[in-house]
Protein backbone atom coordinates (compact mmCIF):
# COMPACT_ATOMS: atom_id res chain seq x y z
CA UNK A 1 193.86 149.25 14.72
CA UNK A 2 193.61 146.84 17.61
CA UNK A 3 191.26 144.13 18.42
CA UNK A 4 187.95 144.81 20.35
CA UNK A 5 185.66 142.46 21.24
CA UNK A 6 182.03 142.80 20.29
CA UNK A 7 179.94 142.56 23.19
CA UNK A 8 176.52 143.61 21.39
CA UNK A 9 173.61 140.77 22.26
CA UNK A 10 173.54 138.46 18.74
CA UNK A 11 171.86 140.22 15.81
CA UNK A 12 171.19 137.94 12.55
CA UNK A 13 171.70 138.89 9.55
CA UNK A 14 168.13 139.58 7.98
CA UNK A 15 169.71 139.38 4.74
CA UNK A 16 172.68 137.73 2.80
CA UNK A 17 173.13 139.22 -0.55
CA UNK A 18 174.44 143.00 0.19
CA UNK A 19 177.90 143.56 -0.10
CA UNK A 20 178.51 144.95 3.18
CA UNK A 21 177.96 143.56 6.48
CA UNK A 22 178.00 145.66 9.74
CA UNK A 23 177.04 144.85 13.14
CA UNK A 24 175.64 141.25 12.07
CA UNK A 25 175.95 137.47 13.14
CA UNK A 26 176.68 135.61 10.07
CA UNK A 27 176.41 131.66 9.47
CA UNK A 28 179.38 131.91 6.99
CA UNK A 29 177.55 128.36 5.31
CA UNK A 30 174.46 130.39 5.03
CA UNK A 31 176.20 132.81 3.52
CA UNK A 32 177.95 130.53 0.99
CA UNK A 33 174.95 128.96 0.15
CA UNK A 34 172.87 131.99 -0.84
CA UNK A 35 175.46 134.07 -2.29
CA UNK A 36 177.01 131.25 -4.68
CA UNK A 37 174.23 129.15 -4.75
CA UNK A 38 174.98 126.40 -7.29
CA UNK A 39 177.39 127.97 -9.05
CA UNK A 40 180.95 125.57 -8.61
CA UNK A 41 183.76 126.46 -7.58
CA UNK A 42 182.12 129.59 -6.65
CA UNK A 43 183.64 131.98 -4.16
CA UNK A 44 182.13 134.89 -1.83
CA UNK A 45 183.98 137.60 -2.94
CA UNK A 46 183.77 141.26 -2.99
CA UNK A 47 181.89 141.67 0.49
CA UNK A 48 182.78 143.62 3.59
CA UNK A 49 182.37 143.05 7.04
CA UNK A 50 182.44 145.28 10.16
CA UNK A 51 182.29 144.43 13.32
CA UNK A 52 180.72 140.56 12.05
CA UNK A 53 180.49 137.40 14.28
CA UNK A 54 181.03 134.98 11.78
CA UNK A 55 180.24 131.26 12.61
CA UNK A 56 180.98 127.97 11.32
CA UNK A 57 181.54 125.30 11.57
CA UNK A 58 183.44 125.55 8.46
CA UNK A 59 186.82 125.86 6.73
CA UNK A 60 187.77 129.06 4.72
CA UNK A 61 190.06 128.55 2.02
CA UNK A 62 191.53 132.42 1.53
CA UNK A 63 192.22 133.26 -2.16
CA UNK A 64 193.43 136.79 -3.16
CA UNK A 65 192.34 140.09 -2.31
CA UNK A 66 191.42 139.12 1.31
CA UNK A 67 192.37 141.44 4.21
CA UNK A 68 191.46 141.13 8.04
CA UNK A 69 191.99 144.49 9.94
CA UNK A 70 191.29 143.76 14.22
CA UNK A 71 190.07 140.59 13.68
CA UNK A 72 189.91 137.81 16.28
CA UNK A 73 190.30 134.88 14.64
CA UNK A 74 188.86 132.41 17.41
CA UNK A 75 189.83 130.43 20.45
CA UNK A 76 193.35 129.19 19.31
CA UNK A 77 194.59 128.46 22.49
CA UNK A 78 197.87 130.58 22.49
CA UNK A 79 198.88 129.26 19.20
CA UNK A 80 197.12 130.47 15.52
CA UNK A 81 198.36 127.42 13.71
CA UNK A 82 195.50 125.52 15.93
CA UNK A 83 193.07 127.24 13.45
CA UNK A 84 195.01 126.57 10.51
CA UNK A 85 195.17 124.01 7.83
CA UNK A 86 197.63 123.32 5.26
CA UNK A 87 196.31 121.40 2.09
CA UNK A 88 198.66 118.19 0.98
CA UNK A 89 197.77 118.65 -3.03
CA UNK A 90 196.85 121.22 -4.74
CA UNK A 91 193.06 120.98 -4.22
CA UNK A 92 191.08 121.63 -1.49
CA UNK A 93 187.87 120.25 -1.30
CA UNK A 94 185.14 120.52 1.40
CA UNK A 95 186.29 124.38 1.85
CA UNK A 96 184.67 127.44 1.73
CA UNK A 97 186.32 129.73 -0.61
CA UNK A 98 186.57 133.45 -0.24
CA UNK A 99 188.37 136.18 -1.98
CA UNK A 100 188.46 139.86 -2.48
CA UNK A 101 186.46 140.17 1.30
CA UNK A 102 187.49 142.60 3.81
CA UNK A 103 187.07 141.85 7.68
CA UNK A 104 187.44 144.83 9.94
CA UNK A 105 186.38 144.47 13.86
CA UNK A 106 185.28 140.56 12.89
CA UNK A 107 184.99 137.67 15.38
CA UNK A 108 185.31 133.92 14.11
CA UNK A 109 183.65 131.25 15.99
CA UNK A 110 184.53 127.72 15.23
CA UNK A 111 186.07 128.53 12.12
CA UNK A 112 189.75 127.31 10.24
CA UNK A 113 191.63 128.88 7.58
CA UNK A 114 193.53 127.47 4.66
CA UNK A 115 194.93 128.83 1.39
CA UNK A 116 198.38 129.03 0.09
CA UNK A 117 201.42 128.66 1.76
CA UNK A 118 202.35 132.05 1.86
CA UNK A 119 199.07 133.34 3.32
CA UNK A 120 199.39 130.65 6.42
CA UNK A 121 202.65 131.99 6.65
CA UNK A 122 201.30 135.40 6.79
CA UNK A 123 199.17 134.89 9.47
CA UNK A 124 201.49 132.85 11.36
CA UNK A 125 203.87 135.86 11.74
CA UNK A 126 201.58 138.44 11.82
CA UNK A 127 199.80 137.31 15.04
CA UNK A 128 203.17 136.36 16.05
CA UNK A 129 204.38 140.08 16.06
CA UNK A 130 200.64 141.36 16.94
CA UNK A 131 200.41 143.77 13.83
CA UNK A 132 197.81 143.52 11.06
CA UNK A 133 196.85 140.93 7.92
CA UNK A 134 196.36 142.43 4.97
């Protein structure tokens, strides 16, 4: 499936706790903070998202189980590793961690991606060669 922008006027998301998302603007800190609440190291996980503008600013550290299908990952100016950052330890505090999510049709705005090496790597090559991240 290839990439089509969403050109629908912005539509919030009236609520945050479902477990799929379609056709929504999403704060992904709002998100965060309503799904996981207090709960440490929580993760959003299990959730769907279809044709989502998804909005930081914010840095999503990408666990398991996470697969983007025609997803535009943001202005990277030519080059995906301008939205990507590689931890230096083993920890990776200050992110936003998400697993098990699916993004199909999704738009990120002001938003980088971290998680282990051979995700980035993923990603790198994928949008290298154009074909999908799964």
């Amino acid at each position: 499936m290839t990439y089509a922008p969403i050109n629908r006027p912005i539509r919030v998301a009236q609520g945050l706790t479902q477990a799929v998302f379609e056709d929504v603007d999403i704060n992904l800190f709002d998100l965060y903070t309503v799904v996981v609440g207090s709960a440490a190291p929580g993760f959003i996980e299990g959730r769907t998202f279809r044709r989502c503008r998804l909005q930081g600013p914010v840095v999503l550290l990408v666990a398991g189980g996470v697969s983007f299908d025609s997803t535009n990952f943001g202005d990277s100016q030519g080059d995906i590793r301008n939205l990507l950052l590689r931890p230096l330890g083993v920890r990776a505090p200050g992110t936003l961690p998400i697993r098990d999510c699916v993004f199909e049709g999704c738009e990120f705005y002001n938003v980088a991606f971290t998680g282990p090496e051979a995700f980035l790597d993923q990603l790198i090559a994928s949008m290298s060669s154009g074909g999908p991240l799964a």
